[in-house]
C-alpha atoms as a PDB file:
ATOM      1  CA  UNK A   1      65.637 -90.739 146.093  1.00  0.00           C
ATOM      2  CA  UNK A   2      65.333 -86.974 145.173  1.00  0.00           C
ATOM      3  CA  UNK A   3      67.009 -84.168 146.299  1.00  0.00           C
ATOM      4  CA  UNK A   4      65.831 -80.211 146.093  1.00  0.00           C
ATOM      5  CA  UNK A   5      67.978 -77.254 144.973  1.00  0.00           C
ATOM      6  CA  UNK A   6      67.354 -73.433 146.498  1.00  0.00           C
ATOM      7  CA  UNK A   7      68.316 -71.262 143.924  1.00  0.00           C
ATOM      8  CA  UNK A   8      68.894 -67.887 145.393  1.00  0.00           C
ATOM      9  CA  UNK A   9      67.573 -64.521 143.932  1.00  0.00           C
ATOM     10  CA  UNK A  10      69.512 -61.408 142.705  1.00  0.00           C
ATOM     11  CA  UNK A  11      71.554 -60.308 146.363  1.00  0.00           C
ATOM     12  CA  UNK A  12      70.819 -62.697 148.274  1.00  0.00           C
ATOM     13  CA  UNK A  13      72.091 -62.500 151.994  1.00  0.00           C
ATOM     14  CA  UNK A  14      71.158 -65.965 153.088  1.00  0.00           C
ATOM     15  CA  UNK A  15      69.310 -65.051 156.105  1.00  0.00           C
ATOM     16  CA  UNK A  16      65.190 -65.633 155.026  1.00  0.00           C
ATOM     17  CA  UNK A  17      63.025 -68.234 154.036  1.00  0.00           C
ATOM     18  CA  UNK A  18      65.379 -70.125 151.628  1.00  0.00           C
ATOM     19  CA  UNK A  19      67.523 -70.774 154.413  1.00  0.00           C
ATOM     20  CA  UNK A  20      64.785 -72.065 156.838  1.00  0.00           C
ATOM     21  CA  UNK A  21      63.567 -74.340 153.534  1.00  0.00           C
ATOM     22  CA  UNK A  22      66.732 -75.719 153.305  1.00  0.00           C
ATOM     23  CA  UNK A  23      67.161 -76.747 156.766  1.00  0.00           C
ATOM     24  CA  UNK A  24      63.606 -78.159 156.671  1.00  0.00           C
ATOM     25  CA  UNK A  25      63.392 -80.535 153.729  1.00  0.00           C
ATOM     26  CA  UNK A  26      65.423 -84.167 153.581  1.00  0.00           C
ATOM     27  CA  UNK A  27      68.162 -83.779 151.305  1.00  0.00           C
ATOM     28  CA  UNK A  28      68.157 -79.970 149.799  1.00  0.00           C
ATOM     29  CA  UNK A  29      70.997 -77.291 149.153  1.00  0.00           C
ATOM     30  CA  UNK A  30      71.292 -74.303 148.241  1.00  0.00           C
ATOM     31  CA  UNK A  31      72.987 -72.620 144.705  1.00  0.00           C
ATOM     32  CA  UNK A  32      75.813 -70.334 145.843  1.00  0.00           C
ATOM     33  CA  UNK A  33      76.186 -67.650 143.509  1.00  0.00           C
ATOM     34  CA  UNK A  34      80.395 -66.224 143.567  1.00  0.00           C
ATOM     35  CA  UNK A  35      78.584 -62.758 142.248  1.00  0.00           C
ATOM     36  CA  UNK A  36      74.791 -62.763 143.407  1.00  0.00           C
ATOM     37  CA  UNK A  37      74.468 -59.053 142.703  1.00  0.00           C
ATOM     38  CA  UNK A  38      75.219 -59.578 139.074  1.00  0.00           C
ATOM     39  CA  UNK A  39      72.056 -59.849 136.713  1.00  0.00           C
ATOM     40  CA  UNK A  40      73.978 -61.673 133.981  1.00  0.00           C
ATOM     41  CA  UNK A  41      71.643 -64.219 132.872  1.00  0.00           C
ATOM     42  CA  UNK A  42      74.138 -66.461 130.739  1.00  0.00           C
ATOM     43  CA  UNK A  43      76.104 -66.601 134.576  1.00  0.00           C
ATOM     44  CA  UNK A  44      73.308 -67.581 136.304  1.00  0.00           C
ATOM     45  CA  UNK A  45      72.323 -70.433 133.590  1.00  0.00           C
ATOM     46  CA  UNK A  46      75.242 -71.865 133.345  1.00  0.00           C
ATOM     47  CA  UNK A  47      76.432 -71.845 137.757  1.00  0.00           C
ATOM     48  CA  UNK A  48      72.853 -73.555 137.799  1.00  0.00           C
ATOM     49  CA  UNK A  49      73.340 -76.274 135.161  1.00  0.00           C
ATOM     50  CA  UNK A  50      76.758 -77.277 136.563  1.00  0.00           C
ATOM     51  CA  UNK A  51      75.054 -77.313 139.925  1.00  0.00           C
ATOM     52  CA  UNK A  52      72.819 -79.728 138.349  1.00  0.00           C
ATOM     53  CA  UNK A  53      75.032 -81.634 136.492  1.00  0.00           C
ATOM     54  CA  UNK A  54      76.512 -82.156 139.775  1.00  0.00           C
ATOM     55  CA  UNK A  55      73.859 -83.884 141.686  1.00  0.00           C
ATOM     56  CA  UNK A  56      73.782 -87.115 142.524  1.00  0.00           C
ATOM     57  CA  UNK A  57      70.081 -87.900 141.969  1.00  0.00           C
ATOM     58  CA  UNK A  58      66.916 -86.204 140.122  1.00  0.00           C
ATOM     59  CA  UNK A  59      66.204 -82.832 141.196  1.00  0.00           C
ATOM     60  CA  UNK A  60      63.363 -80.728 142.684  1.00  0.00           C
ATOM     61  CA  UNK A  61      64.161 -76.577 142.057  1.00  0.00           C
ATOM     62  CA  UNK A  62      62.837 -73.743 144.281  1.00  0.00           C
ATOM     63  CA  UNK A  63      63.955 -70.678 142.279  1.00  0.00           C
ATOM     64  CA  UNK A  64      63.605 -66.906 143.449  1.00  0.00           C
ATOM     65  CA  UNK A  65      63.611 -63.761 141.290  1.00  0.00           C
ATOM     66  CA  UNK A  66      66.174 -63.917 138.931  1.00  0.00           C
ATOM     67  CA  UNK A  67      67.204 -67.464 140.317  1.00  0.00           C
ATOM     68  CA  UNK A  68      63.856 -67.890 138.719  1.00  0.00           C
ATOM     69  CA  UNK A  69      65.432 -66.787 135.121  1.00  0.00           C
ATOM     70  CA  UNK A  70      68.053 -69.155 135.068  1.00  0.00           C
ATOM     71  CA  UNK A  71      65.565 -71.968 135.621  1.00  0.00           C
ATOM     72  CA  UNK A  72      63.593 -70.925 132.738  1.00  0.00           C
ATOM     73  CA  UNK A  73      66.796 -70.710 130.424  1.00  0.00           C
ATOM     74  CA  UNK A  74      68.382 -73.882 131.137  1.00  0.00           C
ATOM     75  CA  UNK A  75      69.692 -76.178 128.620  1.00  0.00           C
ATOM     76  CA  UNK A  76      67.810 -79.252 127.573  1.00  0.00           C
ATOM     77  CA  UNK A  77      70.928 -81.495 129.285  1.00  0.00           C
ATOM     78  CA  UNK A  78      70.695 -79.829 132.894  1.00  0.00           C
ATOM     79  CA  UNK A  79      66.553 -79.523 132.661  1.00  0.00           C
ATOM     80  CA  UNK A  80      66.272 -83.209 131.979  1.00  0.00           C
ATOM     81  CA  UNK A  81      67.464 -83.644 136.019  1.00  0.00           C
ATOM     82  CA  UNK A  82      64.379 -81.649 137.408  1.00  0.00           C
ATOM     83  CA  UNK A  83      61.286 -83.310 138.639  1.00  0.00           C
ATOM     84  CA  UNK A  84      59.509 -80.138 138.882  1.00  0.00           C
ATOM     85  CA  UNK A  85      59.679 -76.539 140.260  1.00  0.00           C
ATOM     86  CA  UNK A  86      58.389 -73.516 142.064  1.00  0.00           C
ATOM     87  CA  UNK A  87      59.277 -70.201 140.553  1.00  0.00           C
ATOM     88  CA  UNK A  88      58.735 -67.824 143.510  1.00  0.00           C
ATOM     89  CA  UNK A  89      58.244 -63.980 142.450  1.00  0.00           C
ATOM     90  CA  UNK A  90      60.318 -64.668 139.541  1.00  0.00           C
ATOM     91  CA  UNK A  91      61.893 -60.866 137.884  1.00  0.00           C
ATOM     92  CA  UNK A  92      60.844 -59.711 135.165  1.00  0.00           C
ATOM     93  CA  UNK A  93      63.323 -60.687 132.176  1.00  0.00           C
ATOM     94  CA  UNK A  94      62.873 -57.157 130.317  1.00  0.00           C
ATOM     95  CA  UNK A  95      63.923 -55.723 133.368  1.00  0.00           C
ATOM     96  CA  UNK A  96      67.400 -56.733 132.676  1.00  0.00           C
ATOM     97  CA  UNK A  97      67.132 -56.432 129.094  1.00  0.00           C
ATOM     98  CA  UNK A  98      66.044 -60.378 128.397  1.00  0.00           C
ATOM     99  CA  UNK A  99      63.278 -60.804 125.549  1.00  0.00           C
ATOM    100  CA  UNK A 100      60.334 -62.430 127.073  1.00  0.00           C
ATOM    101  CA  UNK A 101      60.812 -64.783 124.210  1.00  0.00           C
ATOM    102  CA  UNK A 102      63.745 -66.118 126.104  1.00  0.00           C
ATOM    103  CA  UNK A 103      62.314 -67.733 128.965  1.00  0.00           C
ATOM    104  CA  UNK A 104      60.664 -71.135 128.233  1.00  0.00           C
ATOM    105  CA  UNK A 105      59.992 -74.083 130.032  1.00  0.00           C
ATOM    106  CA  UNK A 106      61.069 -77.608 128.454  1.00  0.00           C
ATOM    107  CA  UNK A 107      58.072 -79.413 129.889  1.00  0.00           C
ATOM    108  CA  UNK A 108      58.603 -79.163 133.880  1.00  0.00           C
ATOM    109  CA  UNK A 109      55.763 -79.337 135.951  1.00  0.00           C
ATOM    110  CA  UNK A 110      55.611 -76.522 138.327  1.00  0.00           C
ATOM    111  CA  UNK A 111      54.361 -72.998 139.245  1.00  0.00           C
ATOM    112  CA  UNK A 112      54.782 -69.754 139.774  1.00  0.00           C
ATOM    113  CA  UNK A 113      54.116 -68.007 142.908  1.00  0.00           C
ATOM    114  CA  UNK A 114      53.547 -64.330 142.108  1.00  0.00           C
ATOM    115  CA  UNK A 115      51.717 -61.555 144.543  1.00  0.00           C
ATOM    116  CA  UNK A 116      49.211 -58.812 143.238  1.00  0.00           C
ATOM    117  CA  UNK A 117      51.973 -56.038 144.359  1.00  0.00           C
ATOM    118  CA  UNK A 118      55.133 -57.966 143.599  1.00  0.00           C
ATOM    119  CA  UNK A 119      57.665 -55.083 142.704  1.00  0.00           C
ATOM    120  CA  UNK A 120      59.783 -57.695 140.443  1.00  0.00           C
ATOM    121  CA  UNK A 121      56.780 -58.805 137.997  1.00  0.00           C
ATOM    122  CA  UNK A 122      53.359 -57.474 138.230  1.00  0.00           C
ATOM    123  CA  UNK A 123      50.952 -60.450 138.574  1.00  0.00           C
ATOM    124  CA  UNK A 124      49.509 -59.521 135.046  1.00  0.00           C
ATOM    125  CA  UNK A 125      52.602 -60.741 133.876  1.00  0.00           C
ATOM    126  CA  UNK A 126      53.132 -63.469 136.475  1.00  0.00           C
ATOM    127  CA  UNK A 127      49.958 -65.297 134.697  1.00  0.00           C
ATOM    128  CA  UNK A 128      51.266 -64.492 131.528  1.00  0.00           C
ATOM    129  CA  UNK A 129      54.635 -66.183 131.876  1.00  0.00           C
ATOM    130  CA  UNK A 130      53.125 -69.127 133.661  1.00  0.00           C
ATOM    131  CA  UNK A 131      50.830 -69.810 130.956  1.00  0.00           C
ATOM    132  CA  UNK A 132      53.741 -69.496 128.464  1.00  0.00           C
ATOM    133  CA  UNK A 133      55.888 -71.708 130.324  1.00  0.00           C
ATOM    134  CA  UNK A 134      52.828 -74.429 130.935  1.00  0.00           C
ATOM    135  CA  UNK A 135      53.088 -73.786 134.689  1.00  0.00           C
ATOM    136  CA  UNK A 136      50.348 -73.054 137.323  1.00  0.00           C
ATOM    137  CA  UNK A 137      50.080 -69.873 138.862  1.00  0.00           C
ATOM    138  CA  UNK A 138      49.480 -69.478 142.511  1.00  0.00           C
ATOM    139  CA  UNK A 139      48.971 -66.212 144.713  1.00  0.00           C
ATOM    140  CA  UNK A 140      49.864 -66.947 148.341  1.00  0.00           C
ATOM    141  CA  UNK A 141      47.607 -65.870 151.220  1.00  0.00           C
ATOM    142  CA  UNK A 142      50.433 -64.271 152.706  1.00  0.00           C
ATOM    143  CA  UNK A 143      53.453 -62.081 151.647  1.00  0.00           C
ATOM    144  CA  UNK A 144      56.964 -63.575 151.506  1.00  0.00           C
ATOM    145  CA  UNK A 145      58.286 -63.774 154.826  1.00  0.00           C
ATOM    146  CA  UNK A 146      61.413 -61.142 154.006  1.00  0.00           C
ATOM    147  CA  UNK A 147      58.526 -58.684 153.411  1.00  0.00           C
ATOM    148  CA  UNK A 148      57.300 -59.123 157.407  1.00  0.00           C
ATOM    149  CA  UNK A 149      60.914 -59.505 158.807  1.00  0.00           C
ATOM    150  CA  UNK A 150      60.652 -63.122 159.340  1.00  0.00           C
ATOM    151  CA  UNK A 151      62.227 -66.222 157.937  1.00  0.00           C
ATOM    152  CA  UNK A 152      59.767 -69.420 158.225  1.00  0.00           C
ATOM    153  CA  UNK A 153      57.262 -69.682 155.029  1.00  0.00           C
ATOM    154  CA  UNK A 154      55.153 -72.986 155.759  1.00  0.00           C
ATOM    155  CA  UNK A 155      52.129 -71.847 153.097  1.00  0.00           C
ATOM    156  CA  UNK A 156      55.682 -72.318 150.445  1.00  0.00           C
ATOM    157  CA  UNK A 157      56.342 -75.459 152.218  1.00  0.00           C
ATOM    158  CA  UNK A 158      52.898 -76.907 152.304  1.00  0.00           C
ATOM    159  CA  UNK A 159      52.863 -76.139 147.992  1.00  0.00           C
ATOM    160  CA  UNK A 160      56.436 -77.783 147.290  1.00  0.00           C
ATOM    161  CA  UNK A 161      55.286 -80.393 149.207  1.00  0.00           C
ATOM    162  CA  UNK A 162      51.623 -80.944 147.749  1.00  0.00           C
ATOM    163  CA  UNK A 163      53.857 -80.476 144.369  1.00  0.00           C
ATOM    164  CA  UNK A 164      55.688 -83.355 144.800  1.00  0.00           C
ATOM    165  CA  UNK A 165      52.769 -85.604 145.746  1.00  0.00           C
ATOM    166  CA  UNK A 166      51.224 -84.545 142.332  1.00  0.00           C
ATOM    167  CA  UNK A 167      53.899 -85.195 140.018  1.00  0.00           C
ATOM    168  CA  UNK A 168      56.393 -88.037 141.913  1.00  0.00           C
ATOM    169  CA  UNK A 169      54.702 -90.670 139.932  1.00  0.00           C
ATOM    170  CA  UNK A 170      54.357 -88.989 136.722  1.00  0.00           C
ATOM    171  CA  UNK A 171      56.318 -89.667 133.680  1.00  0.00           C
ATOM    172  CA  UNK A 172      57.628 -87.170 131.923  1.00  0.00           C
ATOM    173  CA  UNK A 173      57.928 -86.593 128.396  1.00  0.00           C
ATOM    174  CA  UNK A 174      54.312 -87.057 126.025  1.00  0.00           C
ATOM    175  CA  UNK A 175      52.598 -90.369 125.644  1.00  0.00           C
ATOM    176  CA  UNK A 176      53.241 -93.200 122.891  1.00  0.00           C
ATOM    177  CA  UNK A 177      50.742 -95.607 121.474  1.00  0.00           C
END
């Protein structure tokens, strides 16, 4: 059995669609951040990792903004517990004076959900960071649900879910003869 982890993004107040995620997937939680208005990327990695390290079973990760970050700088040791992931309008690492360079992915199936007039990454640079990171970029019909004052996303729902149907019986790692 799997379980899913919400990782917040910078401020969060709790009250949109991560919450109404949570409540609506079997076994998922949500990363509390002790400062969430704090861009301090080595903070973020490491709360996330020993939220990982804590889990009782393999991991699926739905990561916001610069929740998104932290997923991308993981260790090798905490990354091994994911399954896969879904980097929703991830931020921009120069933004907060990261080197693109920084943010890699060690081999998780995922992708990133980025819209054409995201304020946190244009989608120019959406692509590019999913095709450095090996992940699939998808632009949503519709705008997060913060945007329109709402708090249910199924279009986010219906991906994590046809994510998991992909890549539950994959192996990870590369093939051996």
């Amino acid at each position: 059995m799997s379980t899913t982890l919400i990782v917040p993004g910078l401020n969060d107040r709790g009250r949109n669609w991560q919450g109404w995620l949570c409540a609506t997937l079997d076994k998922a939680s949500r990363l509390v951040m002790s400062q969430p208005g704090q861009p301090d990327l080595t903070i973020w990695t490491q709360a996330l990792s020993h939220a990982l390290d804590h889990l009782d079973a393999p991991c699926w990760l739905i990561a916001r903004d610069f929740g998104a970050l932290a997923a991308l700088n993981l260790p090798a040791p905490a990354s091994s517990r994911l399954l896969g992931m879904l980097l929703v309008a991830p931020a921009a690492p120069e933004h907060f004076g990261y080197p693109p360079d920084r943010v890699r992915n060690p081999g998780i199936p995922g992708a990133v959900i980025a819209r054409p007039h995201d304020s946190a990454l244009r989608l120019t640079s959406a692509a590019y960071l999913a095709e450095r990171c090996g992940l699939r970029l998808y632009r949503p019909d519709h705008a997060e649900p913060e945007a329109q004052g709402a708090g249910e996303w199924p279009e986010l729902l219906t991906l994590f879910l046809a994510l998991q149907h992909t890549h539950q019986a994959m192996p990870r790692g590369g093939f051996t003869e």
